[in-house]
PDB file of N, CA and C in Angstrom:
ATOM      1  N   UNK A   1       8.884  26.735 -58.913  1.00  0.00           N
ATOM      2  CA  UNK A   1       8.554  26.026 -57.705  1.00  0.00           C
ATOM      3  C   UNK A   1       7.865  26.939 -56.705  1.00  0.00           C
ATOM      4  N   UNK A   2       6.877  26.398 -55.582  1.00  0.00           N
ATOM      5  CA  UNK A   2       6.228  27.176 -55.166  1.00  0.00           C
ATOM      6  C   UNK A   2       7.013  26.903 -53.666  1.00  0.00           C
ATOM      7  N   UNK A   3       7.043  27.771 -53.001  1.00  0.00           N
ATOM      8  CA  UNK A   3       7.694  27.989 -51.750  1.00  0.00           C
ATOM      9  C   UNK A   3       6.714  27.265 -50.624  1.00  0.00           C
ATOM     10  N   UNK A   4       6.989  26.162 -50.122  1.00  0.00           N
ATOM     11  CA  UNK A   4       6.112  25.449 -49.220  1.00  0.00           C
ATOM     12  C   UNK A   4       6.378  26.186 -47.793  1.00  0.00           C
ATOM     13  N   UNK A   5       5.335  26.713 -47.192  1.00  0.00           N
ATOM     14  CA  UNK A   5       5.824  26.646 -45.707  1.00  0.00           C
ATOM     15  C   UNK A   5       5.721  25.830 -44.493  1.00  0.00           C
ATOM     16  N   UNK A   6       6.614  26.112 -43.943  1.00  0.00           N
ATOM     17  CA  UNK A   6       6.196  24.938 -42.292  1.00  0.00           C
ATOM     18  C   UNK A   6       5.588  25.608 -41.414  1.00  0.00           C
ATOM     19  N   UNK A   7       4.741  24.719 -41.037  1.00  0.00           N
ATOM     20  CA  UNK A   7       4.276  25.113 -40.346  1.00  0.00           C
ATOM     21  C   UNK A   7       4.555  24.530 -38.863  1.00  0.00           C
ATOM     22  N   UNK A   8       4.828  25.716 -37.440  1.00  0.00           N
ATOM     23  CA  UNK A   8       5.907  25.213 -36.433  1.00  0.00           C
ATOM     24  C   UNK A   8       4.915  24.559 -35.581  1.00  0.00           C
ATOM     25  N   UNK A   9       4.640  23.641 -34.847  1.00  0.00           N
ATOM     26  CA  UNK A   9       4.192  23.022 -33.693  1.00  0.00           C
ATOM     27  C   UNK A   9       4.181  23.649 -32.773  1.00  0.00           C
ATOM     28  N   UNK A  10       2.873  24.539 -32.472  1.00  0.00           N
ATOM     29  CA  UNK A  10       2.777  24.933 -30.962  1.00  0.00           C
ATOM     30  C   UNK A  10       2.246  24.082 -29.424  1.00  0.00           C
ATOM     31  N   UNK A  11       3.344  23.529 -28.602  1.00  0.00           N
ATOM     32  CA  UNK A  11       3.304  23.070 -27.336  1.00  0.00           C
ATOM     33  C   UNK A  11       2.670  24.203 -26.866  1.00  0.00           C
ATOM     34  N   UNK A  12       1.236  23.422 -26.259  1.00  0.00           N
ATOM     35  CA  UNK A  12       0.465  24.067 -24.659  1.00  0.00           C
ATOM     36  C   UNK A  12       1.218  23.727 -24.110  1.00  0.00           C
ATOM     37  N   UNK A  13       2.028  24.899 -22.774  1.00  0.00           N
ATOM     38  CA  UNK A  13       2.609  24.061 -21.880  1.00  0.00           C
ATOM     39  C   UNK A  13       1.718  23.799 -20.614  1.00  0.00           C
ATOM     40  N   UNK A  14       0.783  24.579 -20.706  1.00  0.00           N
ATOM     41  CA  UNK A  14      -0.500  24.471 -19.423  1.00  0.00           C
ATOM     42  C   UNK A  14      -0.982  23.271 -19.307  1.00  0.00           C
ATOM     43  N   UNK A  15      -1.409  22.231 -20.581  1.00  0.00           N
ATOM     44  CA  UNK A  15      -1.868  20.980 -21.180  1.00  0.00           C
ATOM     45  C   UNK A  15      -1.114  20.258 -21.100  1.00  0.00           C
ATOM     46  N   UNK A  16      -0.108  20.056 -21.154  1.00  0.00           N
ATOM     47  CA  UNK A  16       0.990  19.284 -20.904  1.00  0.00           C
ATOM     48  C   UNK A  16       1.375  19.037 -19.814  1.00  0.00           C
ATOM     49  N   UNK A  17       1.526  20.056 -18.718  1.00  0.00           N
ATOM     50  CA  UNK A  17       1.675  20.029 -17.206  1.00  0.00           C
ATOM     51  C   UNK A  17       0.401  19.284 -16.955  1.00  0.00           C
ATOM     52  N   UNK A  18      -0.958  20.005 -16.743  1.00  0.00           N
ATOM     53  CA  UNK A  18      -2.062  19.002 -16.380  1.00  0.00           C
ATOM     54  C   UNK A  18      -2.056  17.412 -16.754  1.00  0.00           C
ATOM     55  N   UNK A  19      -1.100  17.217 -17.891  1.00  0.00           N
ATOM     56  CA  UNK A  19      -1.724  15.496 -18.605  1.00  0.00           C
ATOM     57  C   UNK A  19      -0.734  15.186 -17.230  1.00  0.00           C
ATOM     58  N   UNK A  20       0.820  15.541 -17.578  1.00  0.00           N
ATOM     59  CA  UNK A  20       1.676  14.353 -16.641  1.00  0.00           C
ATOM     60  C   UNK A  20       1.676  14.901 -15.416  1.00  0.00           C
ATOM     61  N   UNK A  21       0.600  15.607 -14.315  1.00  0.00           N
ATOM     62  CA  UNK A  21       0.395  15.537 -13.508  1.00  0.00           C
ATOM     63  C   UNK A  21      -1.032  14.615 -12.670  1.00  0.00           C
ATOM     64  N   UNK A  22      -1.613  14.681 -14.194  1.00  0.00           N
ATOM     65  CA  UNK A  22      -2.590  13.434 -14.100  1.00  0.00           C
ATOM     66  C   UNK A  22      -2.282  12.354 -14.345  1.00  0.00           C
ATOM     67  N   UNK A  23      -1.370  11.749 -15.138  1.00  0.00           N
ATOM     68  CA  UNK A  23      -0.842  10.752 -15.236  1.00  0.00           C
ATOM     69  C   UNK A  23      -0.189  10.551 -13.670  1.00  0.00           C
ATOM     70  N   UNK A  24       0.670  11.047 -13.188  1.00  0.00           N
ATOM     71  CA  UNK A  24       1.454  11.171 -11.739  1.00  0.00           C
ATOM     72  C   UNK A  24       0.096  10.475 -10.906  1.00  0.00           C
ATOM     73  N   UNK A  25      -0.461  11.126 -10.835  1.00  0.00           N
ATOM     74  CA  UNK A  25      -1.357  11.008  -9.130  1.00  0.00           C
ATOM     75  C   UNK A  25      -2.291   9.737 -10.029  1.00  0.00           C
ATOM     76  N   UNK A  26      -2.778   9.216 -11.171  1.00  0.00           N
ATOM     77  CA  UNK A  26      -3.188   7.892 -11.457  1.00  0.00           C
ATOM     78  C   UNK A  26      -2.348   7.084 -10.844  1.00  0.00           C
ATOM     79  N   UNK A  27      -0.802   7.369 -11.343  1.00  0.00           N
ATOM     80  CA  UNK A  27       0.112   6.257 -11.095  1.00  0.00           C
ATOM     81  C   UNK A  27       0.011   5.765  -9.697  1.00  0.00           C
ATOM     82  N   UNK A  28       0.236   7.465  -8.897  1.00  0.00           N
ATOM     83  CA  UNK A  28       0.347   6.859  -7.443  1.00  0.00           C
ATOM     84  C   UNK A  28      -1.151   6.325  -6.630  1.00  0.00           C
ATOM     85  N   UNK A  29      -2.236   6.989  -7.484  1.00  0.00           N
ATOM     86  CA  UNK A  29      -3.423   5.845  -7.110  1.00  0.00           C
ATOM     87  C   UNK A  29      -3.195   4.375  -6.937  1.00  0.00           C
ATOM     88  N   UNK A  30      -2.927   4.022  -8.266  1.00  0.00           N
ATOM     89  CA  UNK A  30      -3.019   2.851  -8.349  1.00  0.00           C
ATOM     90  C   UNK A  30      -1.808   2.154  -7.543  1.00  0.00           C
ATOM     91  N   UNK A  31      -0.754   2.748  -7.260  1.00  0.00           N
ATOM     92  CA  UNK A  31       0.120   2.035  -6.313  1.00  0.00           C
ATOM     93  C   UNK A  31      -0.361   1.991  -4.833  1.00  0.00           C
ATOM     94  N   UNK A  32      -1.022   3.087  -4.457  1.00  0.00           N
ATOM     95  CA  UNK A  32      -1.963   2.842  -3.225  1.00  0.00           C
ATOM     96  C   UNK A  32      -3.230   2.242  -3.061  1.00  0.00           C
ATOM     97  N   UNK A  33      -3.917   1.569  -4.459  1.00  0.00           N
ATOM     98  CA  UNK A  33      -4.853   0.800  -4.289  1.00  0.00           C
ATOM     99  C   UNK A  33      -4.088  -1.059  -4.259  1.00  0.00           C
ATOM    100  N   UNK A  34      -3.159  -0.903  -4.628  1.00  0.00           N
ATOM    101  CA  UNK A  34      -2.107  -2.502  -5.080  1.00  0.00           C
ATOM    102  C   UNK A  34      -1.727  -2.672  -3.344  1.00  0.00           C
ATOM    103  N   UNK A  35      -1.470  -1.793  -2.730  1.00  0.00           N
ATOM    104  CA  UNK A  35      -0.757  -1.422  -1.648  1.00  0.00           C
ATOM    105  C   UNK A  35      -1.757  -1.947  -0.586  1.00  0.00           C
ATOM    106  N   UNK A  36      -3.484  -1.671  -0.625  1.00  0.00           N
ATOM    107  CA  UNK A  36      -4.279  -1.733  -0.054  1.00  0.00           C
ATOM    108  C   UNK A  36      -4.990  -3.305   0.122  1.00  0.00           C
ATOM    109  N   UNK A  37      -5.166  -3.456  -1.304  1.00  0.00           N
ATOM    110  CA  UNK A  37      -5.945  -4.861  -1.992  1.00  0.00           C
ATOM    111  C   UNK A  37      -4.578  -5.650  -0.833  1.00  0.00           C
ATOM    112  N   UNK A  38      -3.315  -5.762  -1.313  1.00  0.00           N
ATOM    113  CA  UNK A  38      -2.524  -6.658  -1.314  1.00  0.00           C
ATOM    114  C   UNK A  38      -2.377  -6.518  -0.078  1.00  0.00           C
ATOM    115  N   UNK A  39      -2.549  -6.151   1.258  1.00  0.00           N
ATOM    116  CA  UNK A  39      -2.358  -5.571   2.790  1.00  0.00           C
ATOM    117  C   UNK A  39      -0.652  -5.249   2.884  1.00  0.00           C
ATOM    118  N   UNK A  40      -0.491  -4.858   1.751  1.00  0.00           N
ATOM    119  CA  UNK A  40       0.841  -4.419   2.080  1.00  0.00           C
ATOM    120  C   UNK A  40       1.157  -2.926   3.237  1.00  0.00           C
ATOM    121  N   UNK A  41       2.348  -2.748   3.728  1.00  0.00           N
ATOM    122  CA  UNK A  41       2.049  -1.379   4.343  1.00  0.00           C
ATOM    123  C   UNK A  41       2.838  -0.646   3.604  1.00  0.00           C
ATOM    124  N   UNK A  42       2.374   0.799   3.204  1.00  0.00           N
ATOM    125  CA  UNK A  42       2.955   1.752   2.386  1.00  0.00           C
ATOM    126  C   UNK A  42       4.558   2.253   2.861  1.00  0.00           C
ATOM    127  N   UNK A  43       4.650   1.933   4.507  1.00  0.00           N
ATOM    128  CA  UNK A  43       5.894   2.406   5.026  1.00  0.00           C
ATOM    129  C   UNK A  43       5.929   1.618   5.505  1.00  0.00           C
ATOM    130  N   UNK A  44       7.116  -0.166   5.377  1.00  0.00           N
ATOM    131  CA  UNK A  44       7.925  -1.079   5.617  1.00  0.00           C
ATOM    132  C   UNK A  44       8.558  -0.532   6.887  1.00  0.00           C
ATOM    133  N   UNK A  45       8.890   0.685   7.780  1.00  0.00           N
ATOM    134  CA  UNK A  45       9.388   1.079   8.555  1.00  0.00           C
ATOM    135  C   UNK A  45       8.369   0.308   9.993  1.00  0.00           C
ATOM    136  N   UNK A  46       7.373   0.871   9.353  1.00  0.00           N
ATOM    137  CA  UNK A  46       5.961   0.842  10.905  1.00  0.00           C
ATOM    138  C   UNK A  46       5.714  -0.530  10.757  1.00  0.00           C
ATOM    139  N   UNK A  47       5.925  -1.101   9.878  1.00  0.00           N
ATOM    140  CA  UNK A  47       5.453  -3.016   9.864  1.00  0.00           C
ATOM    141  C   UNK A  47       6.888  -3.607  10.429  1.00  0.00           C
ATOM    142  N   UNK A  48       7.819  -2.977  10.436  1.00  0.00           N
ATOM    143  CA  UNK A  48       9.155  -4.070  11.124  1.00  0.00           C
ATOM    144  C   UNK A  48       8.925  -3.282  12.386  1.00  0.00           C
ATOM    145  N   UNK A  49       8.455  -2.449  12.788  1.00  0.00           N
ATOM    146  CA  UNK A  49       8.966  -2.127  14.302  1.00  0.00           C
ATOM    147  C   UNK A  49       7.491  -2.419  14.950  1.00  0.00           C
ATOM    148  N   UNK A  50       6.033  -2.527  14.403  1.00  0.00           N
ATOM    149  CA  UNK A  50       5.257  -4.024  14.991  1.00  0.00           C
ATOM    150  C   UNK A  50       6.116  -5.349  15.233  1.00  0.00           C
ATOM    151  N   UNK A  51       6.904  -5.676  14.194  1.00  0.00           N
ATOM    152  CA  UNK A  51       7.184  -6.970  13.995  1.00  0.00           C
ATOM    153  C   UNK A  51       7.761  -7.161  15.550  1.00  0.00           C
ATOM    154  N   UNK A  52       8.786  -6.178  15.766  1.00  0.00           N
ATOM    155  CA  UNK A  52      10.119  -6.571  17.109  1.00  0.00           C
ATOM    156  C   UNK A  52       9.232  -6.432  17.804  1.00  0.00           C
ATOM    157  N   UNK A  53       8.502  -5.400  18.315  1.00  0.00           N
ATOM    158  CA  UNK A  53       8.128  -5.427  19.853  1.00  0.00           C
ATOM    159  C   UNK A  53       7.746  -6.873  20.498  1.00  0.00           C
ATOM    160  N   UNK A  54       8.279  -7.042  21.385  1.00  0.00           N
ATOM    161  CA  UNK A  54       7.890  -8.018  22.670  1.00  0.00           C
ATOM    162  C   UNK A  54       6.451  -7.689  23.712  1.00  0.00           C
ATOM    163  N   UNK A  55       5.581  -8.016  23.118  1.00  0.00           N
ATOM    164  CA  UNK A  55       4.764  -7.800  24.135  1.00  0.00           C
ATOM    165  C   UNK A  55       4.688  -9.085  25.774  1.00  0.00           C
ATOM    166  N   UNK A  56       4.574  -8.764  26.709  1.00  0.00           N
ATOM    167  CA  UNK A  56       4.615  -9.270  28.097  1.00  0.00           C
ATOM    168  C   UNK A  56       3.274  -9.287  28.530  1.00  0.00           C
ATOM    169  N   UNK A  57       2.942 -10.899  28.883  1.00  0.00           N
ATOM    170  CA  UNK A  57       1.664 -11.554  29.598  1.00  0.00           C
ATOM    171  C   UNK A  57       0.452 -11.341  28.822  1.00  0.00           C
ATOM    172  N   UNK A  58       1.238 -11.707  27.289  1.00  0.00           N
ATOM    173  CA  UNK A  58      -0.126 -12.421  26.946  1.00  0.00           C
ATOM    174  C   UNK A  58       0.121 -13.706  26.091  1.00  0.00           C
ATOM    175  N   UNK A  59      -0.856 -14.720  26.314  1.00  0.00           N
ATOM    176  CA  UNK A  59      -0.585 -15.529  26.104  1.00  0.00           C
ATOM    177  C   UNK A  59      -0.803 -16.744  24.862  1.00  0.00           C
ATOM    178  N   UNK A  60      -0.378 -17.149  23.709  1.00  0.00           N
ATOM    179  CA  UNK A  60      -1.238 -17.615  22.665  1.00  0.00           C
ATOM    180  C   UNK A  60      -1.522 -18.928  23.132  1.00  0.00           C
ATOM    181  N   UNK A  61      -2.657 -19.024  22.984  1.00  0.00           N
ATOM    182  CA  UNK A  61      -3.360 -20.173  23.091  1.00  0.00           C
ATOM    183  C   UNK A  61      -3.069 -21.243  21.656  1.00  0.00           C
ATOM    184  N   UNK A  62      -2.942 -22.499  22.119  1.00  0.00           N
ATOM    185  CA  UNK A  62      -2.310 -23.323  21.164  1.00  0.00           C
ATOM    186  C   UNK A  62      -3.647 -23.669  20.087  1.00  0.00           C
ATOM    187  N   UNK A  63      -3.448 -23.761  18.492  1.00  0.00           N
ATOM    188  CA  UNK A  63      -4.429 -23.908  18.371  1.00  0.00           C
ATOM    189  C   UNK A  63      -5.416 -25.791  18.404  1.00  0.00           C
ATOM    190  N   UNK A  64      -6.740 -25.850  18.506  1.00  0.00           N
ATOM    191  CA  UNK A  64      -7.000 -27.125  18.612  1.00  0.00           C
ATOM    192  C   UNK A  64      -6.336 -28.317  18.097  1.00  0.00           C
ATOM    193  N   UNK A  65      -5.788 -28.019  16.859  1.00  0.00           N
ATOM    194  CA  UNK A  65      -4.749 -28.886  16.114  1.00  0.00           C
ATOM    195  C   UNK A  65      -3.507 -29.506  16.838  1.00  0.00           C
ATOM    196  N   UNK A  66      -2.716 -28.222  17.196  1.00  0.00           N
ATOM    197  CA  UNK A  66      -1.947 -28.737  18.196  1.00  0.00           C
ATOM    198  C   UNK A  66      -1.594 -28.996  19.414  1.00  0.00           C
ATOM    199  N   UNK A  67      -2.920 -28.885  20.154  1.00  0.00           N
ATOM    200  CA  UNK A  67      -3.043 -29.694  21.138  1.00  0.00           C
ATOM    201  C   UNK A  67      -3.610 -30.510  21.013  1.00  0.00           C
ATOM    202  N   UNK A  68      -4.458 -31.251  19.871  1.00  0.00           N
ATOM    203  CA  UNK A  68      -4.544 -32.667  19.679  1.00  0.00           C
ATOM    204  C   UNK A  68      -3.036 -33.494  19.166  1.00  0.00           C
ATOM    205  N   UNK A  69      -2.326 -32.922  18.801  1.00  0.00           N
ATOM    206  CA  UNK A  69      -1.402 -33.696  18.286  1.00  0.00           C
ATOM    207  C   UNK A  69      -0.054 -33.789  19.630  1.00  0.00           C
ATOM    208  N   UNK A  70      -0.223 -32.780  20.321  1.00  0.00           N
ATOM    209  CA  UNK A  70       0.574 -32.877  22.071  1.00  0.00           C
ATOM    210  C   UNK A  70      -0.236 -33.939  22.671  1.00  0.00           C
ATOM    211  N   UNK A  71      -1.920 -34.266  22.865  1.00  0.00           N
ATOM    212  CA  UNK A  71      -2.025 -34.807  23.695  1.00  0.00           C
ATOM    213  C   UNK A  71      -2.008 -36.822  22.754  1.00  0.00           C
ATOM    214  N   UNK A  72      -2.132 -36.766  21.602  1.00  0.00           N
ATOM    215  CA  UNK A  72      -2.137 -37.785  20.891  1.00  0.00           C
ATOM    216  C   UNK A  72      -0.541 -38.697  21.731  1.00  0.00           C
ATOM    217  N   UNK A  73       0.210 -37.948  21.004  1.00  0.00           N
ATOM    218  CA  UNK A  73       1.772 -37.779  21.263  1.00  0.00           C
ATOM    219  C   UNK A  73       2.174 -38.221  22.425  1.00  0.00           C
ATOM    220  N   UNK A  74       1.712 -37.570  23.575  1.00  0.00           N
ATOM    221  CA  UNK A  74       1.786 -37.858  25.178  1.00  0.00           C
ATOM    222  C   UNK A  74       0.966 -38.842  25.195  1.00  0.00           C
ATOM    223  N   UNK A  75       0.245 -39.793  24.781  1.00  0.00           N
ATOM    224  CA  UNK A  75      -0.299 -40.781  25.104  1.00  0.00           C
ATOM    225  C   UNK A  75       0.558 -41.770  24.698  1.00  0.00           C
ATOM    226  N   UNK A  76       0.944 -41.729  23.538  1.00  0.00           N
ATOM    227  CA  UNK A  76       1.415 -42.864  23.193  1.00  0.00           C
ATOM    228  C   UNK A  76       2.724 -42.771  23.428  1.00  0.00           C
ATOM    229  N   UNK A  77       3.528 -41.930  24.176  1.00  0.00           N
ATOM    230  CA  UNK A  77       4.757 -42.080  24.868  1.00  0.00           C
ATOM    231  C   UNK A  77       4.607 -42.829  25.871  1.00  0.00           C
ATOM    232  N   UNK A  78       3.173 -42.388  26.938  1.00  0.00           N
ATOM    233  CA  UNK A  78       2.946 -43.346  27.522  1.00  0.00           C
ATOM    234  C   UNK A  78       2.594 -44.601  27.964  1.00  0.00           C
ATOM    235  N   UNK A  79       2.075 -44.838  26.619  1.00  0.00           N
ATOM    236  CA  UNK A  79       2.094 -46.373  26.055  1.00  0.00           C
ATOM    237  C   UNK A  79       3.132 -47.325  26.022  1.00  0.00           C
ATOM    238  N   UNK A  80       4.174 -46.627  25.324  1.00  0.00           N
ATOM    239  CA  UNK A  80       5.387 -47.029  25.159  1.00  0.00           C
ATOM    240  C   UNK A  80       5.939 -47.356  26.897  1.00  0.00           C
ATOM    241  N   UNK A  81       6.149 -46.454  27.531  1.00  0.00           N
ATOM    242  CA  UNK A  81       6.719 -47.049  29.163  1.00  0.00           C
ATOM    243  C   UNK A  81       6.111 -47.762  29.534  1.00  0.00           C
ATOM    244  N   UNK A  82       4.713 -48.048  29.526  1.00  0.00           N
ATOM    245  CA  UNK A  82       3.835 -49.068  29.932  1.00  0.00           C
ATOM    246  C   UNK A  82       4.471 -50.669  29.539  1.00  0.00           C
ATOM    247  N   UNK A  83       4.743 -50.101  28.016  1.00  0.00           N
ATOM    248  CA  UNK A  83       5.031 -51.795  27.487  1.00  0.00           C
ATOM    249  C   UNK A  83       6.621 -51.887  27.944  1.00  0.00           C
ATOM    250  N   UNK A  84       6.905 -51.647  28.125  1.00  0.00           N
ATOM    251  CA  UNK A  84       8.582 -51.340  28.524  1.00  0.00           C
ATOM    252  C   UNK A  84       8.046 -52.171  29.987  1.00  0.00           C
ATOM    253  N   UNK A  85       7.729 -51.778  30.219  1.00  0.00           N
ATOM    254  CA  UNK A  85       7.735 -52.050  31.957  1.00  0.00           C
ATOM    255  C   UNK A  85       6.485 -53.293  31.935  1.00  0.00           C
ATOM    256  N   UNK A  86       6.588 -54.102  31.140  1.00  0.00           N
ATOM    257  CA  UNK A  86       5.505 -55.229  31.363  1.00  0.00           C
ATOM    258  C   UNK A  86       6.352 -56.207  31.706  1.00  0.00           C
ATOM    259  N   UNK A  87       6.190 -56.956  32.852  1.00  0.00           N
ATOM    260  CA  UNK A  87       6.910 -58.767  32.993  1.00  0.00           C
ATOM    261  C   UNK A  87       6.468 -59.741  32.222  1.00  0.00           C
ATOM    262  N   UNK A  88       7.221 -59.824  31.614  1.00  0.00           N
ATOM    263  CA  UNK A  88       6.741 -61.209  30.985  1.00  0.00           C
ATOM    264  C   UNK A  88       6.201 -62.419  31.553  1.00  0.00           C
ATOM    265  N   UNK A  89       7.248 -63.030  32.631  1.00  0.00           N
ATOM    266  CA  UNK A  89       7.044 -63.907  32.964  1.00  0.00           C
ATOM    267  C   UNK A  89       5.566 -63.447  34.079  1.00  0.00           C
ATOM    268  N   UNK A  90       4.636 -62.582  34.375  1.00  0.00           N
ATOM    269  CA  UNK A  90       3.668 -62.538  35.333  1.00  0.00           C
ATOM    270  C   UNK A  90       2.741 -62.967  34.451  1.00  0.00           C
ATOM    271  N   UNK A  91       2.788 -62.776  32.851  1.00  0.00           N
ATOM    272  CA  UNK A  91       1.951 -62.541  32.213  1.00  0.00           C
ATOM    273  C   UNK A  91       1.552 -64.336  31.662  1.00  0.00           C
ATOM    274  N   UNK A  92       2.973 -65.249  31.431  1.00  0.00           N
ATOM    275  CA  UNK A  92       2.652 -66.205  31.075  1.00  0.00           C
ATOM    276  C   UNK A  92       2.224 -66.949  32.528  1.00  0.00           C
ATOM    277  N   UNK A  93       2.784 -66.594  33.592  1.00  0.00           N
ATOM    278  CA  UNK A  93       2.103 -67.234  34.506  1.00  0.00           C
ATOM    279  C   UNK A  93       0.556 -67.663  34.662  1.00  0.00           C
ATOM    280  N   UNK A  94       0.398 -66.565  34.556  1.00  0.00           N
ATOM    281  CA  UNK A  94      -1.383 -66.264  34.792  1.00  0.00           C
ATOM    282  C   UNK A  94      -1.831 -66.808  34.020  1.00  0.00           C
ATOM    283  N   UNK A  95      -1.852 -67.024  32.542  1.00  0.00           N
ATOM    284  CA  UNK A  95      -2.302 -67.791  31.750  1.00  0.00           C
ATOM    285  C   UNK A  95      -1.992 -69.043  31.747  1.00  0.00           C
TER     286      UNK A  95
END
């Protein structure tokens, strides 16, 4: 029988560091491009403490929608008291 040898596997470790440090900073690319596309904010900290502040004297303007549907609304409430408050009997009189 003839004596086979093995032969041992030499690990670059220089090559190996470079791949999964390139792999690393792809990864975190792409979590800061997902982050970007999607308007997410990278630190949830600075988007809740926008969220609380109270800002003072300014004012949102309602948009056209719903102030057509306030002033729709207010009309026909006032419709309603109108007919509420009709006499009958003035009405068959006259006729």
């Amino acid at each position: 029988m003839k004596e086979q040898k093995k032969e041992e596997i030499v690990w670059d470790k220089k090559k190996i560091i470079i791949f999964l440090a390139a792999i690393f900073l792809l990864l975190l690319g792409a979590y800061e491009l997902k982050s970007i596309i999607l308007g997410e904010s990278s630190n949830p900290k600075i988007s809740q403490i926008v969220d609380k502040q109270n800002v003072k004297g300014i004012k949102i303007e309602e948009s056209p929608q719903q102030s057509l549907k306030n002033n729709v609304t207010e009309q026909i409430n006032n419709l309603k008291e109108e007919a509420q408050n009709i006499n009958i009997v003035d009405i068959a009189s006259s006729s």
